[in-house]
C-alpha atoms as a PDB file:
ATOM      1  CA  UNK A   1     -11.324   1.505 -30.832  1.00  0.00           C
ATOM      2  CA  UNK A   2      -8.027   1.156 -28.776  1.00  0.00           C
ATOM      3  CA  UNK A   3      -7.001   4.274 -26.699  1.00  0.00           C
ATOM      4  CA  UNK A   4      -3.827   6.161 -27.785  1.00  0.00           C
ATOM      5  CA  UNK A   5      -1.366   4.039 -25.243  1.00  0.00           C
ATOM      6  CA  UNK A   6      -2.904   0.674 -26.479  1.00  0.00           C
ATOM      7  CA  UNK A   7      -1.486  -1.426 -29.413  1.00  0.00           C
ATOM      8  CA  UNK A   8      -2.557  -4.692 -31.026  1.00  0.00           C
ATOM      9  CA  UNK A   9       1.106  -6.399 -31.662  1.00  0.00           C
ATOM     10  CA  UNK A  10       0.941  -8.820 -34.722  1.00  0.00           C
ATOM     11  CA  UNK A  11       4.254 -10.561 -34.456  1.00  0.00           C
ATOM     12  CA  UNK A  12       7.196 -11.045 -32.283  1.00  0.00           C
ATOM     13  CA  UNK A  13       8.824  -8.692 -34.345  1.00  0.00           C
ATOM     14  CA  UNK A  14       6.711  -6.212 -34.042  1.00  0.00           C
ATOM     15  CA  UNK A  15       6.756  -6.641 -30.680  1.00  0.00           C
ATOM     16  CA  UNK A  16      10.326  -6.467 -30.455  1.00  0.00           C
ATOM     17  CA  UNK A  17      10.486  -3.221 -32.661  1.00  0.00           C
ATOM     18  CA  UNK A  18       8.040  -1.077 -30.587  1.00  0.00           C
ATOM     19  CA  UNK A  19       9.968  -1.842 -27.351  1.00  0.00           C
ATOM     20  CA  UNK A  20      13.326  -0.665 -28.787  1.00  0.00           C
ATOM     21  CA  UNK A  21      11.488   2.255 -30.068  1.00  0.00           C
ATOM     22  CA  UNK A  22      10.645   2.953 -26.560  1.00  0.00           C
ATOM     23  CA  UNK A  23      14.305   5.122 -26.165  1.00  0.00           C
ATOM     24  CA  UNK A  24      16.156   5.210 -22.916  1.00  0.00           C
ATOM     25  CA  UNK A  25      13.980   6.030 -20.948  1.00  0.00           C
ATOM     26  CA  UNK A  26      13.288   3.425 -17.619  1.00  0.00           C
ATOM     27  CA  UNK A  27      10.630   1.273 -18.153  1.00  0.00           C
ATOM     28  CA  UNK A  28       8.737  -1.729 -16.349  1.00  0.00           C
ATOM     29  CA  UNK A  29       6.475  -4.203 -17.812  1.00  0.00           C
ATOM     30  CA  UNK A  30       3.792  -6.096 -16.585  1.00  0.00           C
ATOM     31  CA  UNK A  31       2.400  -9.436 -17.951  1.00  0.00           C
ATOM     32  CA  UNK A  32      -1.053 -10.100 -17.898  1.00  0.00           C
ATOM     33  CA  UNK A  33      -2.927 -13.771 -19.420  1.00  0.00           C
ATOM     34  CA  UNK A  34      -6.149 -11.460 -19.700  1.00  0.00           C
ATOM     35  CA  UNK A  35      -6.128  -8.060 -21.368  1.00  0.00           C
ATOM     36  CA  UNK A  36      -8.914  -7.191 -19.584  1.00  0.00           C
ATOM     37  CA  UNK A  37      -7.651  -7.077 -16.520  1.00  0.00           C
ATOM     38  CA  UNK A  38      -6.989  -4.070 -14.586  1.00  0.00           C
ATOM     39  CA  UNK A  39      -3.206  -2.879 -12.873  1.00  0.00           C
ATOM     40  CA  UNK A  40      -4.776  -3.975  -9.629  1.00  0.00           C
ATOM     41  CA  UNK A  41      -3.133  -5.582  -6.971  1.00  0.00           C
ATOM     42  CA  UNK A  42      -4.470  -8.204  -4.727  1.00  0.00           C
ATOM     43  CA  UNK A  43      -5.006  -6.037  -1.594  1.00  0.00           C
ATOM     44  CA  UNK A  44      -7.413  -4.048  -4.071  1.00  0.00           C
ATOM     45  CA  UNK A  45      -9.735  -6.285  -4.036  1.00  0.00           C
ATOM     46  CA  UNK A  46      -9.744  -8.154  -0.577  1.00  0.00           C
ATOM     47  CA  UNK A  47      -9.801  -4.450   0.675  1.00  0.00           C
ATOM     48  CA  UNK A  48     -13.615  -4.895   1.481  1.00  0.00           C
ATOM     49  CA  UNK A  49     -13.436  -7.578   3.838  1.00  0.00           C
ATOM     50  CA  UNK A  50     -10.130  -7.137   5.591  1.00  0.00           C
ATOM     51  CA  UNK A  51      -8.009  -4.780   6.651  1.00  0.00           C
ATOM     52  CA  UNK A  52      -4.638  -4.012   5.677  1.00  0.00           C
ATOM     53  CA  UNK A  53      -2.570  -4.036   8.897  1.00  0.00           C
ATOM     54  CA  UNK A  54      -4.661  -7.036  10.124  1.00  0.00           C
ATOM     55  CA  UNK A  55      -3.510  -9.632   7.363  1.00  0.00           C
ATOM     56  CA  UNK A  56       0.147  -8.303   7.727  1.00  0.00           C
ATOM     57  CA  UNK A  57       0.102  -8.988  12.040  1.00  0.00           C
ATOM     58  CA  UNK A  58      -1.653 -12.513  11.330  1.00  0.00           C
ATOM     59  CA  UNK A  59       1.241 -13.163   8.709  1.00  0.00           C
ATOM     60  CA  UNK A  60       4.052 -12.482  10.614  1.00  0.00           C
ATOM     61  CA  UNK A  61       2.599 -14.257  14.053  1.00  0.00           C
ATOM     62  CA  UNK A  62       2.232 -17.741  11.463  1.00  0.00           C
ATOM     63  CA  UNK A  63       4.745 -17.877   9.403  1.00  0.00           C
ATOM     64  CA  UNK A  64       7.074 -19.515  11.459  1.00  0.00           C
ATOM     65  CA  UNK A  65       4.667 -22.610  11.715  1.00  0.00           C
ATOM     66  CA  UNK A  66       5.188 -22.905   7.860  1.00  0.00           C
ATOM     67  CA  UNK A  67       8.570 -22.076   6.514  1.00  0.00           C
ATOM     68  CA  UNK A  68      11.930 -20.963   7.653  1.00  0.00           C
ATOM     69  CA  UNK A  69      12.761 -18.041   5.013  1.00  0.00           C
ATOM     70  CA  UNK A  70      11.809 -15.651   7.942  1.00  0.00           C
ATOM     71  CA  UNK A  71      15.198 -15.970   9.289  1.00  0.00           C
ATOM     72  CA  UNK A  72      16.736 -12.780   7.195  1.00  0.00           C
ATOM     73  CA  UNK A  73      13.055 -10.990   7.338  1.00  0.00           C
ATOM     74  CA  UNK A  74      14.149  -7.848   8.985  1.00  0.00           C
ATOM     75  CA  UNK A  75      11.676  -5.143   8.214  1.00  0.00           C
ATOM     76  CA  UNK A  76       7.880  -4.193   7.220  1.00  0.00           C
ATOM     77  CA  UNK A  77       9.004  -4.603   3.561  1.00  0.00           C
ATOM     78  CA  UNK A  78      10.608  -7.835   3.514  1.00  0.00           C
ATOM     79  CA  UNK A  79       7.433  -8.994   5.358  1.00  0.00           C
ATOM     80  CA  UNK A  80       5.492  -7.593   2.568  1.00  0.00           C
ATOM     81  CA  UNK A  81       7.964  -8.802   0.116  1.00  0.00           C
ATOM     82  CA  UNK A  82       7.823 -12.657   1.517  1.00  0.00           C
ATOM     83  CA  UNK A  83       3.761 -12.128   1.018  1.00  0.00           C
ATOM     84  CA  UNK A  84       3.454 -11.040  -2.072  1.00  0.00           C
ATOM     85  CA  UNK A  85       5.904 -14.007  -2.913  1.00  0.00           C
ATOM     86  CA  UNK A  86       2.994 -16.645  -1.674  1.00  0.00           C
ATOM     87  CA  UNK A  87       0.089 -15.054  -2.487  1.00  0.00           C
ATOM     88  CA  UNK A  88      -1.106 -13.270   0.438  1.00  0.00           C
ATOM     89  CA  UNK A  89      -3.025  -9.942  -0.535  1.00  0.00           C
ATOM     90  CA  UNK A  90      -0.811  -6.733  -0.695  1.00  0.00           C
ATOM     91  CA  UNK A  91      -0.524  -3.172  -1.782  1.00  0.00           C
ATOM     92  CA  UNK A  92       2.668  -4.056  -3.987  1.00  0.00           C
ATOM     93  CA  UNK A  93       1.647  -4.761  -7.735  1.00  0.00           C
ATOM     94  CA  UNK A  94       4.786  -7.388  -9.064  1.00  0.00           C
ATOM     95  CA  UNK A  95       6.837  -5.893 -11.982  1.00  0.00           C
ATOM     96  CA  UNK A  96       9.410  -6.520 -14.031  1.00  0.00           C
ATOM     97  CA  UNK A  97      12.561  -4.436 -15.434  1.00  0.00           C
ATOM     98  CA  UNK A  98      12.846  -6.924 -18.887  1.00  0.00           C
ATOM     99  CA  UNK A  99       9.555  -6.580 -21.183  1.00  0.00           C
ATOM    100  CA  UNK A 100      10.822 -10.385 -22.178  1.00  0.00           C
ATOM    101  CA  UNK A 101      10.164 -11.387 -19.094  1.00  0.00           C
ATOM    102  CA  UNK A 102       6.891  -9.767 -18.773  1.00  0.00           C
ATOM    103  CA  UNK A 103       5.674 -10.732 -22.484  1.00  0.00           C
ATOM    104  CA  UNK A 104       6.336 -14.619 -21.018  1.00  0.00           C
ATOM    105  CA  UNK A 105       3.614 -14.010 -18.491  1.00  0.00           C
ATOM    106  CA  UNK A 106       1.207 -12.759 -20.542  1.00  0.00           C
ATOM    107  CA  UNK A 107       1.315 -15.851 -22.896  1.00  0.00           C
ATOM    108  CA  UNK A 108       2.314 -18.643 -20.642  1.00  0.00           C
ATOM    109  CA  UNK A 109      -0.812 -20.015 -19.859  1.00  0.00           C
ATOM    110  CA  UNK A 110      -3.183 -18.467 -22.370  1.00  0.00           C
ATOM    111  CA  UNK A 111      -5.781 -20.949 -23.327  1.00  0.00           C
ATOM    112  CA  UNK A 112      -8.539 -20.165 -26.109  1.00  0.00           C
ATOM    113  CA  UNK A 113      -8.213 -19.301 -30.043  1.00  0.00           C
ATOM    114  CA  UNK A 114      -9.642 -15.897 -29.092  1.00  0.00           C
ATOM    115  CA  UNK A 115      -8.219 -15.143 -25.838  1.00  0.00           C
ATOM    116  CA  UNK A 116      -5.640 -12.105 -25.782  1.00  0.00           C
ATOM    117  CA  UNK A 117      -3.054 -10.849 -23.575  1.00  0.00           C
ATOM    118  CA  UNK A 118      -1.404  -7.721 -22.741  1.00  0.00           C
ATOM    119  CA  UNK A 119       1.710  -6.423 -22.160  1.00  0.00           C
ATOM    120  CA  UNK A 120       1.773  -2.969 -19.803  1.00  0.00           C
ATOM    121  CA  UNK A 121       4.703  -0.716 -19.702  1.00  0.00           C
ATOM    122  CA  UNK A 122       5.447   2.006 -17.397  1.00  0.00           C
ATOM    123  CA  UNK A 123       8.082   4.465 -17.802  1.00  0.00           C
ATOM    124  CA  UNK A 124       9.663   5.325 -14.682  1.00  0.00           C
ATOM    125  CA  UNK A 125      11.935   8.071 -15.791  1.00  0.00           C
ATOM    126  CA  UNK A 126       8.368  10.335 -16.498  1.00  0.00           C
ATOM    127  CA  UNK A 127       7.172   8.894 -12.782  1.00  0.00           C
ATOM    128  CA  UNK A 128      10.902   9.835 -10.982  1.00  0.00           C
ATOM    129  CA  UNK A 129      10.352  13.605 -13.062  1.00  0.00           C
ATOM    130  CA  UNK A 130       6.644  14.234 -11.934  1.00  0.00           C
ATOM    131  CA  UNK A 131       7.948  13.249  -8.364  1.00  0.00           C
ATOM    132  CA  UNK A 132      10.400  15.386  -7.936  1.00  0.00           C
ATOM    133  CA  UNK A 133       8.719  18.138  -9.380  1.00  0.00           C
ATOM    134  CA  UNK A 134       6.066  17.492  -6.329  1.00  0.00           C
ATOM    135  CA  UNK A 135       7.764  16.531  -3.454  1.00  0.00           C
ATOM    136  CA  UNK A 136      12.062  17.342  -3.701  1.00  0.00           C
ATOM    137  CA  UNK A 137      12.119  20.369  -1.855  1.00  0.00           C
ATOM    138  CA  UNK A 138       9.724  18.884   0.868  1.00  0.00           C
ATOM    139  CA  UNK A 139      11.874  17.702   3.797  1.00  0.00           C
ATOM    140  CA  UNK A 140       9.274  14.848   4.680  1.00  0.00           C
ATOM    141  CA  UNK A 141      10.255  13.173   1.216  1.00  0.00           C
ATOM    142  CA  UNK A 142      13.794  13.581   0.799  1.00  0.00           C
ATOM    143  CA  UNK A 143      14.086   9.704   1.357  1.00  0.00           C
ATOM    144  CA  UNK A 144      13.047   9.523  -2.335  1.00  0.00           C
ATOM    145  CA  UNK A 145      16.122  11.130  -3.616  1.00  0.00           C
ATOM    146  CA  UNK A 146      18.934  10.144  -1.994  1.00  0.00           C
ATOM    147  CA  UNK A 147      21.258   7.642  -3.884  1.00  0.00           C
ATOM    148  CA  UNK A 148      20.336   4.473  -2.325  1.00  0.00           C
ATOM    149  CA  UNK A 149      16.729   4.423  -3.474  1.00  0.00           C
ATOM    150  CA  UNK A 150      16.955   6.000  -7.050  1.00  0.00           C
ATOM    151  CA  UNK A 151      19.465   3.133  -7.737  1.00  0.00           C
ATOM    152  CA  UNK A 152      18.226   0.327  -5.638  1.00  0.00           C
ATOM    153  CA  UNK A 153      14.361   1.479  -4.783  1.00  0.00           C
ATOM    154  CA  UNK A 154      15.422   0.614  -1.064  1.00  0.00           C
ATOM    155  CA  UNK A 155      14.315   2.311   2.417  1.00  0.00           C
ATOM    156  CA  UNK A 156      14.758   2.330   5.978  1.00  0.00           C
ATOM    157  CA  UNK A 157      12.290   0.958   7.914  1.00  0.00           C
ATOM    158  CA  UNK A 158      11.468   3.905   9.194  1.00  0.00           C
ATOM    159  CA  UNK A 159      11.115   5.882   5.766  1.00  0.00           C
ATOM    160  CA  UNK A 160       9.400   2.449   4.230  1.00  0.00           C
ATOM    161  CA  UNK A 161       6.205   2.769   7.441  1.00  0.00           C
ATOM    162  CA  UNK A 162       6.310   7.329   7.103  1.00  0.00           C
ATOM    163  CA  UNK A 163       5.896   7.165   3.365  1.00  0.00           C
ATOM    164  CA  UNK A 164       3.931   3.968   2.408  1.00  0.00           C
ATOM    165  CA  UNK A 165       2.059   2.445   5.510  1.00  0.00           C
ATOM    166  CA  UNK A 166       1.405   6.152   7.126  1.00  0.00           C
ATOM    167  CA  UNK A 167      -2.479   5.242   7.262  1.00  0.00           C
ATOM    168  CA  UNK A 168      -1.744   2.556   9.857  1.00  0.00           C
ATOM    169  CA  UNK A 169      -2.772   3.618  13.401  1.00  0.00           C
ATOM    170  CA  UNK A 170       0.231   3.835  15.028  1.00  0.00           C
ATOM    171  CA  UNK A 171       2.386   5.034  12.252  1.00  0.00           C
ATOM    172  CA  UNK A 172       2.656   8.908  11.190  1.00  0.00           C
ATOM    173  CA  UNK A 173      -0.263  11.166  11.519  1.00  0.00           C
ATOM    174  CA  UNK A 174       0.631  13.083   8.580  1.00  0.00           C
ATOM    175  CA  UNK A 175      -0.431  10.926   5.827  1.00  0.00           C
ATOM    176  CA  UNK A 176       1.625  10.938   2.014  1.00  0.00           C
ATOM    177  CA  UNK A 177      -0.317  12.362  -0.892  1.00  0.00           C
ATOM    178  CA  UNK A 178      -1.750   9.402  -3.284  1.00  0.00           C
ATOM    179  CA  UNK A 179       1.168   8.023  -5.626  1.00  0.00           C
ATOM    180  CA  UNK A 180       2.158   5.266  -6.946  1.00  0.00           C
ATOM    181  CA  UNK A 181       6.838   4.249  -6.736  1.00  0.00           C
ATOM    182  CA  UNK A 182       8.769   1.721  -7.260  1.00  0.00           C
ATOM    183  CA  UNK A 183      10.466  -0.310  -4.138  1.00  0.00           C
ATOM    184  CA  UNK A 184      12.181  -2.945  -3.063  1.00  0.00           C
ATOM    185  CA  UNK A 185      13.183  -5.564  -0.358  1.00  0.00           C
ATOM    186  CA  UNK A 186      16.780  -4.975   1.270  1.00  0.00           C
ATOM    187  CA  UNK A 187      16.812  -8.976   0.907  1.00  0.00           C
ATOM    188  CA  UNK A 188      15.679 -10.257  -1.943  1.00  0.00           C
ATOM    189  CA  UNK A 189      13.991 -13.603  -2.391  1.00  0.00           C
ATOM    190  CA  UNK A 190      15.700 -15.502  -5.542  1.00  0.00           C
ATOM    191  CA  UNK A 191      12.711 -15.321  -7.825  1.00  0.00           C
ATOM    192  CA  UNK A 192      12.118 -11.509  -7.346  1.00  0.00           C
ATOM    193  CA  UNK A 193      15.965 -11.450  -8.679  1.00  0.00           C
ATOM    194  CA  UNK A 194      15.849 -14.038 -11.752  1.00  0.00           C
ATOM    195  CA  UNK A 195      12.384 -12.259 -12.471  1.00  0.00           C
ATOM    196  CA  UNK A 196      14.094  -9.078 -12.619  1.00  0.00           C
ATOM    197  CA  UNK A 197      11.331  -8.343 -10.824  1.00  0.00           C
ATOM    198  CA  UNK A 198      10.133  -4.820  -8.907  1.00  0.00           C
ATOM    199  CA  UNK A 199       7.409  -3.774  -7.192  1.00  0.00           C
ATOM    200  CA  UNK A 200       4.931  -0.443  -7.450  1.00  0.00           C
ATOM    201  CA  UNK A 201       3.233   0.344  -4.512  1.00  0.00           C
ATOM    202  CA  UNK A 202       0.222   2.860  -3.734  1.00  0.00           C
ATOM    203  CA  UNK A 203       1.114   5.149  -0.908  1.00  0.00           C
ATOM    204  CA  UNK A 204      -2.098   5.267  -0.006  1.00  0.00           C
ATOM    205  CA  UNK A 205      -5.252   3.076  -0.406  1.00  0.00           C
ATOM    206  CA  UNK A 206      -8.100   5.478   1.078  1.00  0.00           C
ATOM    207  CA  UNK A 207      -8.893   9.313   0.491  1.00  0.00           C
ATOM    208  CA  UNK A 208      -8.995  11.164   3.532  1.00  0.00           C
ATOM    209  CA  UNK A 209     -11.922  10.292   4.782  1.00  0.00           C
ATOM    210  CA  UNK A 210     -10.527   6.987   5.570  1.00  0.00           C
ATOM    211  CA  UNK A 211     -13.599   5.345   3.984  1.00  0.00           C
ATOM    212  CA  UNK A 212     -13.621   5.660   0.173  1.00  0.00           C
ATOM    213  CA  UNK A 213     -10.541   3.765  -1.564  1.00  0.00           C
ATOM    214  CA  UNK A 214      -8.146   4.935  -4.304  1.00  0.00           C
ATOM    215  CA  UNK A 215      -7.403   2.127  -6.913  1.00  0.00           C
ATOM    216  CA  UNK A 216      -3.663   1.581  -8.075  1.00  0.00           C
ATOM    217  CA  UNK A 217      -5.077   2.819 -11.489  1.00  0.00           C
ATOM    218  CA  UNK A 218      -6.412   6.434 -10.063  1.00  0.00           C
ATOM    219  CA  UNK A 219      -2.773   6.366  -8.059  1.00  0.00           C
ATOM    220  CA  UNK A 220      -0.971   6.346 -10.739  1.00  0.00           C
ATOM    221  CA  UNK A 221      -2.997   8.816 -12.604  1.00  0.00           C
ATOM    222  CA  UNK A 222      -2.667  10.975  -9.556  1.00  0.00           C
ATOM    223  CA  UNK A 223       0.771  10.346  -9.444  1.00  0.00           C
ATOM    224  CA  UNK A 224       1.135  11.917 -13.133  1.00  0.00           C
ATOM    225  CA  UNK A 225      -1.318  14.637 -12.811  1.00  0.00           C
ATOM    226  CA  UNK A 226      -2.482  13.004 -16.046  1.00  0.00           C
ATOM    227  CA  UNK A 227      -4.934  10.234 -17.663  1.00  0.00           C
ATOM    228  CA  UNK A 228      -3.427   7.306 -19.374  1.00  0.00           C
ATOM    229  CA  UNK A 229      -1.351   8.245 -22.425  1.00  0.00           C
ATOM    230  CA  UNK A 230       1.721   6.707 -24.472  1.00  0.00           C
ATOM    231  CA  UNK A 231       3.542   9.053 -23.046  1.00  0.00           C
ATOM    232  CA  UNK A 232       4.224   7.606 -19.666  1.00  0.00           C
ATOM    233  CA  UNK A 233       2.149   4.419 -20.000  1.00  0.00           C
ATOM    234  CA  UNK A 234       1.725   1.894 -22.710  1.00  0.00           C
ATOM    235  CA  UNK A 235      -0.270  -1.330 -23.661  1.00  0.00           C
ATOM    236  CA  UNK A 236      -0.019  -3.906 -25.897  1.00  0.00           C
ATOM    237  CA  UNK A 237      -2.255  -6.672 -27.066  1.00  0.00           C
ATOM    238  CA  UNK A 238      -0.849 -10.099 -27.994  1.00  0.00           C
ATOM    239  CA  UNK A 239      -3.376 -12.314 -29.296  1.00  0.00           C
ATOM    240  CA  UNK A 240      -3.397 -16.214 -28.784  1.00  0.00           C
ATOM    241  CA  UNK A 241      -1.862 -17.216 -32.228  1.00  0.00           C
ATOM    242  CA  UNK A 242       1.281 -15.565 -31.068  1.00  0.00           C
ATOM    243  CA  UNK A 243       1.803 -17.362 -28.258  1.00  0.00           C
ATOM    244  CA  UNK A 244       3.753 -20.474 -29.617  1.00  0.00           C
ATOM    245  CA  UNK A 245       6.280 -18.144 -31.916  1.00  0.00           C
ATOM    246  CA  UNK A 246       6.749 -15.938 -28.706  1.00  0.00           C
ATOM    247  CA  UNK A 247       6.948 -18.478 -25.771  1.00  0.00           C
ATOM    248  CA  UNK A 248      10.084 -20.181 -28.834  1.00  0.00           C
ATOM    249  CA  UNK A 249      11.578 -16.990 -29.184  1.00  0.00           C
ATOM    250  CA  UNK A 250      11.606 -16.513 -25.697  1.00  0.00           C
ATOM    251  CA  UNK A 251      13.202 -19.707 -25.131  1.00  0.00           C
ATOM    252  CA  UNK A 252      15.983 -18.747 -27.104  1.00  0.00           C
ATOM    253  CA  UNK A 253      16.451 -16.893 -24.821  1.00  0.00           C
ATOM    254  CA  UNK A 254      16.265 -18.598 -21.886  1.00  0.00           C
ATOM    255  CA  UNK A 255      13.523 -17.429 -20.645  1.00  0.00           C
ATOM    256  CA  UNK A 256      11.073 -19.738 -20.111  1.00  0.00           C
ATOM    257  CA  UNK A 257       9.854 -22.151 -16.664  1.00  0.00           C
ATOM    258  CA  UNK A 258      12.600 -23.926 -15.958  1.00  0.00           C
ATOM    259  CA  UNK A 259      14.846 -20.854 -15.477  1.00  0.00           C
ATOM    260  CA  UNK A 260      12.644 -18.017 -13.930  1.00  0.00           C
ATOM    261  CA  UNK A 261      11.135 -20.930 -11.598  1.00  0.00           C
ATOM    262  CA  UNK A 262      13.968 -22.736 -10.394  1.00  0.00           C
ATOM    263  CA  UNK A 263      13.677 -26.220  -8.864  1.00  0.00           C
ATOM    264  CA  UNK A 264      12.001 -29.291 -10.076  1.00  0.00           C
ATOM    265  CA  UNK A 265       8.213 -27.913  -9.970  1.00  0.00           C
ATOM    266  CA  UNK A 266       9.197 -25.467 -12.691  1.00  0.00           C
ATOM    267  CA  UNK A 267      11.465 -27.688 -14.521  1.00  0.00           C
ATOM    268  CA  UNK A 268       8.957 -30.097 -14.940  1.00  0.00           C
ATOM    269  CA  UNK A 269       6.095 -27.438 -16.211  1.00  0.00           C
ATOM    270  CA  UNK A 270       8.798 -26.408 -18.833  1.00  0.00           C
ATOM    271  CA  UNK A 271       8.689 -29.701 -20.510  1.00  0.00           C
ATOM    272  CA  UNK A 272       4.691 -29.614 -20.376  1.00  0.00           C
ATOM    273  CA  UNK A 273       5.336 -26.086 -21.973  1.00  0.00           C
ATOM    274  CA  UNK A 274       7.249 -27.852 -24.686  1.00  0.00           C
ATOM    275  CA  UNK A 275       4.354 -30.203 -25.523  1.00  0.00           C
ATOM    276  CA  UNK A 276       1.422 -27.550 -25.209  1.00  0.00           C
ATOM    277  CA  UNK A 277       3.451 -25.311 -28.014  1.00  0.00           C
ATOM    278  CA  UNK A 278       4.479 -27.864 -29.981  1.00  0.00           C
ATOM    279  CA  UNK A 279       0.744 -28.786 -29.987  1.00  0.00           C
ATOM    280  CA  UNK A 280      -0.242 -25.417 -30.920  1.00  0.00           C
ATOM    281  CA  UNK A 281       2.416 -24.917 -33.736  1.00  0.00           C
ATOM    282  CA  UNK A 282       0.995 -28.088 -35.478  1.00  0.00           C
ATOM    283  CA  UNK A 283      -2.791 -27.004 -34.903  1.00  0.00           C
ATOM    284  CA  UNK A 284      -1.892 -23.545 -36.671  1.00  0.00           C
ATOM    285  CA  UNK A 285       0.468 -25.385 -39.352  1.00  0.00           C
ATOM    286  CA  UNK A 286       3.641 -23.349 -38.067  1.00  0.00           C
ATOM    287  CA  UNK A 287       5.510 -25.756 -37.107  1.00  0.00           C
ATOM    288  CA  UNK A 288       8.991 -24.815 -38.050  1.00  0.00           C
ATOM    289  CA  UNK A 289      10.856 -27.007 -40.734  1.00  0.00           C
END
């Protein structure tokens, strides 16, 4: 029995109908090839073996021995930023501001008559609300309200280390309540920007007795002094059959490998893309006439 923020989505239309149903309210999606899987970013899980601030040191002393987009790398975030870009573990959790975007993750590479994916949607407008009922007329957090980060989820350096890495030793003592909020790189890497891409990131990743560890999931529900409901957060299942009329709708509008991976690596997987869902059209007899 799906819970009350969960859908099964039958169609692109239907798809299409429930996000503009949605209002206008600020929303970010999430793609995910298994709708299983939980909002959990990498750092979640390599949490047990390593630590946080020890990854981020051993990234910044190498990455000049493999690649020279460090020369505009300027701050904690942009560090954190350029390794969440390749892989490395991390707090931030990758997002998008289209649910087009998002629904083309989900269904890209889904393999298996039976698989399903899943869409997740946050809205951000019911996030921004709970936090400023919390935290606006502390003086510690008025970084979250001025103009430059409600419209462009960017901090100082300064603001970025007080209010998301304040568990690292030789940042602040006083550490920021568990939440979940949006934020950004100053400098952007390409993809993040085609992507439409954002991040979420936990303010904190252990309780205060340094030893027990919040997941992004229990963040967020912190964060919205609430379990998960429709009101605030919202999944939907797309099963496998959908994939071919979604990933061609989706092409339509030009969303598909070629354009959110630029370069000849991503070209290249588009045409594969064009053979795998032609494939799968003419194995569910809807190929279009």
């Amino acid at each position: 029995m799906p819970a009350s923020y969960e859908m099964e989505v039958r169609s692109w239309d239907e798809l299409r109908n429930n996000l503009i149903r949605m209002g206008d309210a600020l929303w970010y999606f999430r793609g995910h090839m298994n709708s299983a899987w939980n909002l959990q970013p990498k750092m979640e899980r390599a949490i047990l073996t390593f630590k946080e601030r020890e990854l981020f040191d051993e990234f910044i002393r190498t990455a000049h021995l493999y690649t020279n987009e460090i020369s505009k790398v300027e701050s904690k975030m942009e560090w954190l930023s350029l390794m969440q870009h390749h892989g490395a573990p991390t707090r931030l959790l990758d997002w998008t501001r289209s649910p087009y975007v998002a629904a083309f993750f989900a269904v890209n590479d889904l393999q298996g008559e039976d698989a399903t994916a899943a869409v997740w949607a946050i809205n951000i407008t019911a996030l921004y609300q709970e936090i400023r009922l919390k935290y606006e007329r502390d003086s510690r957090f008025r970084p979250l309200f001025t103009k430059t980060y409600l419209q462009q989820h960017t901090l100082s350096d300064e603001h970025h280390r007080n209010i998301f890495l304040s568990e690292w030793p030789d940042e602040e003592d006083y550490k920021f309540p568990s939440a979940v909020l949006p934020i950004s790189p100053y400098y952007a890497h390409p993809r993040l920007t085609i992507q439409q891409g954002v991040y979420l990131s936990q303010t904190r990743l252990f309780k205060d007795d340094a030893v027990s560890q919040i997941s992004f999931e229990t963040a967020l529900q912190d964060t919205m002094n609430s379990t998960f409901n429709p009101r605030w957060i919202r999944k939907f299942f797309l099963s496998a059959k959908l994939r071919p009329q979604i990933l061609r709708e989706l092409n339509a509008m030009n969303i598909n490998d070629a354009t959110l991976f630029p370069g000849l690596d991503g070209f290249a997987k588009y045409l594969s893309k064009k053979v795998s869902v032609l494939l799968d059209e003419l194995r569910n007899g809807e190929l279009p006439t």
